[in-house]
Structure formats: C-alpha cells, structure tokens
Protein backbone atom coordinates (compact mmCIF):
# COMPACT_ATOMS: atom_id res chain seq x y z
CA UNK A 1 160.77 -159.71 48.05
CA UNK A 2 160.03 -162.65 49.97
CA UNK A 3 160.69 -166.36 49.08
CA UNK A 4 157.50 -167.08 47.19
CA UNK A 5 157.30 -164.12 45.28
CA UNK A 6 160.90 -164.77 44.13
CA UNK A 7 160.09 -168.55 43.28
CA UNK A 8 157.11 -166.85 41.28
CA UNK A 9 158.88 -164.90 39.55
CA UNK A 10 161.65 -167.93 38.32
CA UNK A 11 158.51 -169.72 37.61
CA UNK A 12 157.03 -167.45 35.34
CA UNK A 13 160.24 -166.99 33.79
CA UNK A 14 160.22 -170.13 32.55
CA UNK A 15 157.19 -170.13 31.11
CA UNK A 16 157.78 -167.15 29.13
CA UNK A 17 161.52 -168.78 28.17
CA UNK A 18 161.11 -172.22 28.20
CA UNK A 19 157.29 -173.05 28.04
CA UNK A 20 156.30 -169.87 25.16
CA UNK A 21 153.49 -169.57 27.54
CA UNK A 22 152.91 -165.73 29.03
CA UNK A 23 151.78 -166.36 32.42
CA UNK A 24 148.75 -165.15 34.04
CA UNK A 25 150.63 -163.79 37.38
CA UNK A 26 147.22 -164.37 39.79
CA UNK A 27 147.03 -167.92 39.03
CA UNK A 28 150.58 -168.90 38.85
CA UNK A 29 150.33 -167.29 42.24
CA UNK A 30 147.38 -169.81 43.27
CA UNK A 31 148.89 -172.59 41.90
CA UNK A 32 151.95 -172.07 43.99
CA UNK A 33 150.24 -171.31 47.31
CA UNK A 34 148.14 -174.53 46.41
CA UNK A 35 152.05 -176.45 46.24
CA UNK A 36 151.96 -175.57 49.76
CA UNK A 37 155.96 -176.05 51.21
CA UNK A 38 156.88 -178.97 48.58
CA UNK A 39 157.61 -175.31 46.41
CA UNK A 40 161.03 -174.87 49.43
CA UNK A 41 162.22 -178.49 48.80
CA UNK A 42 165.03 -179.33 46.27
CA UNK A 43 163.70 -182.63 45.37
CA UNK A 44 159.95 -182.02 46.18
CA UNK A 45 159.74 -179.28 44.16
CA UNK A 46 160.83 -180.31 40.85
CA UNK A 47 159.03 -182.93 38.26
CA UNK A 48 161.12 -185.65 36.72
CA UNK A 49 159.23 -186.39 33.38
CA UNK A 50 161.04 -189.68 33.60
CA UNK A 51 160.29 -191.33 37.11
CA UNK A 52 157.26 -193.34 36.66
CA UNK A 53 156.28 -193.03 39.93
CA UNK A 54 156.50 -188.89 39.86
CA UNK A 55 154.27 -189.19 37.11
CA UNK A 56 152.39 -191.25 38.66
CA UNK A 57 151.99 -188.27 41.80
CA UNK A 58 151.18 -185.55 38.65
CA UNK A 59 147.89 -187.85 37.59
CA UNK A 60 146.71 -189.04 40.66
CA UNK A 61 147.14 -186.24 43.22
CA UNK A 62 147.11 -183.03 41.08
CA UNK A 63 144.50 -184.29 38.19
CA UNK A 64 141.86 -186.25 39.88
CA UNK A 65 142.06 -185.44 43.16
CA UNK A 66 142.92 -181.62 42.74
CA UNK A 67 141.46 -180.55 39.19
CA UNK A 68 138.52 -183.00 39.74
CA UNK A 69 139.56 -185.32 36.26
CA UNK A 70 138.93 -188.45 35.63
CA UNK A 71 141.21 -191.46 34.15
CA UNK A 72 139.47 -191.35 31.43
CA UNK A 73 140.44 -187.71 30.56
CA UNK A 74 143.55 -188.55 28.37
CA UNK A 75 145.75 -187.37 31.87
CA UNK A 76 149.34 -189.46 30.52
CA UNK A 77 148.56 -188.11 26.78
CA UNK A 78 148.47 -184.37 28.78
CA UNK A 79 151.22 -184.94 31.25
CA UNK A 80 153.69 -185.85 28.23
CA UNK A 81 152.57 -182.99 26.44
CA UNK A 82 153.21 -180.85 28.91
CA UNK A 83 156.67 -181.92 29.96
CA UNK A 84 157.14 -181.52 25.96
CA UNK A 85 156.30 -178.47 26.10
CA UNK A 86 158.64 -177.61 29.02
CA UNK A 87 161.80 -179.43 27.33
CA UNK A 88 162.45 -183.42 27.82
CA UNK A 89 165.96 -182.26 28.00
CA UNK A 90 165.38 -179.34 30.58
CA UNK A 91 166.61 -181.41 33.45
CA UNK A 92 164.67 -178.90 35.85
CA UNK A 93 161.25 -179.02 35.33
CA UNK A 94 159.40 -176.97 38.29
CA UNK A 95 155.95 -178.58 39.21
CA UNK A 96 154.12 -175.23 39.52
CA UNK A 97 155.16 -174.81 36.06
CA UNK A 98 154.27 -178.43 35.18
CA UNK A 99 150.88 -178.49 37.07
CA UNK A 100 150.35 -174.69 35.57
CA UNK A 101 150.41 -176.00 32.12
CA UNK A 102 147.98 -179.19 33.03
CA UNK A 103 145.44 -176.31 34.63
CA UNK A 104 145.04 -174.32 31.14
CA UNK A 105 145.45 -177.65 29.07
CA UNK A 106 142.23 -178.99 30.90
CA UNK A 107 140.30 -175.43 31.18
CA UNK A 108 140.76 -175.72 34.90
CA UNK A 109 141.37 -172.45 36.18
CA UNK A 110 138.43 -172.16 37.69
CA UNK A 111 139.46 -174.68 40.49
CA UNK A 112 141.24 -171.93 41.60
C-alpha cells in the first residue's frame, strides 16, 4: 500500500469514528489527489479550527475558488459546522476530512 492509499484509509477512518459520516471511498480519493502534496506535510496537512487565518485558507481557496461558492453562501456558518462535526477538541483535524465534509454539506461532489 502506498502513501496515499494509507493516508486514505486514516482519513476515512475518521470519518466513520470521529465524523459518523461513512465515506464514499472514490471521492475521498479525489478530494485527496485534489490536496495535491500539502496531504505529506505535518503542518500543511492538518486544519486548526482555531487559527483565523487557516480558516481563512478553508473559505477562500477551497470554497470559492475550488467548489465555485460564493461569500454569500453561509461558508463561516459551514466551516464551523463542519469542524463541529469533526470534534472542537480533536486537536487533529485532517483537511481532506475537513474539505470532504464542506463538499457534501454544499452538494458539491460534482466538482469532482
């Protein structure tokens, strides 16, 4: 098993334990690949639901520029429902599992 497929698999682990969410495997696959190498980095690869500025990265880079979204799309309501969802107190909160959760809150698979 390579690297990714082993990161996919921690991933989708914590959406089953963490998130109650049973992961569709194809795109929590896409949504990795589309992480591109910020998935190998220790600090890169995680979401800190309390850095302003990380949030910041979620709404602006994955929701409008990737999912297409607009400001006016409720995008901070989402983001803290998400990392809700995930734990505030999980202190390692994976952004493929973060910006999974945004894709089927918005009804955005399709961007993949």
């Amino acid at each position: 098993m390579n690297k990714r497929d082993e990161l996919i698999e921690k991933y989708a682990n914590d959406l089953i334990n963490k998130c109650n969410v049973k992961p569709d495997l194809d795109l929590l696959r896409k949504v990795t690949i589309g992480c591109g190498p910020a998935i190998y980095n220790r600090d890169s690869s995680t979401v800190s639901g309390t850095d302003e500025s990380e949030l910041k990265t979620v709404r602006n880079s994955f929701l409008i520029k990737k999912l297409g979204l607009s400001k006016d799309d409720k995008l901070d309501e989402a983001i803290a429902k998400v990392i809700a969802q995930y734990g505030n107190s999980n202190p390692h909160k994976y952004r493929v599992v973060v910006y999974y959760l945004l894709v089927l809150h918005f009804g955005k698979e399709s961007v993949y």
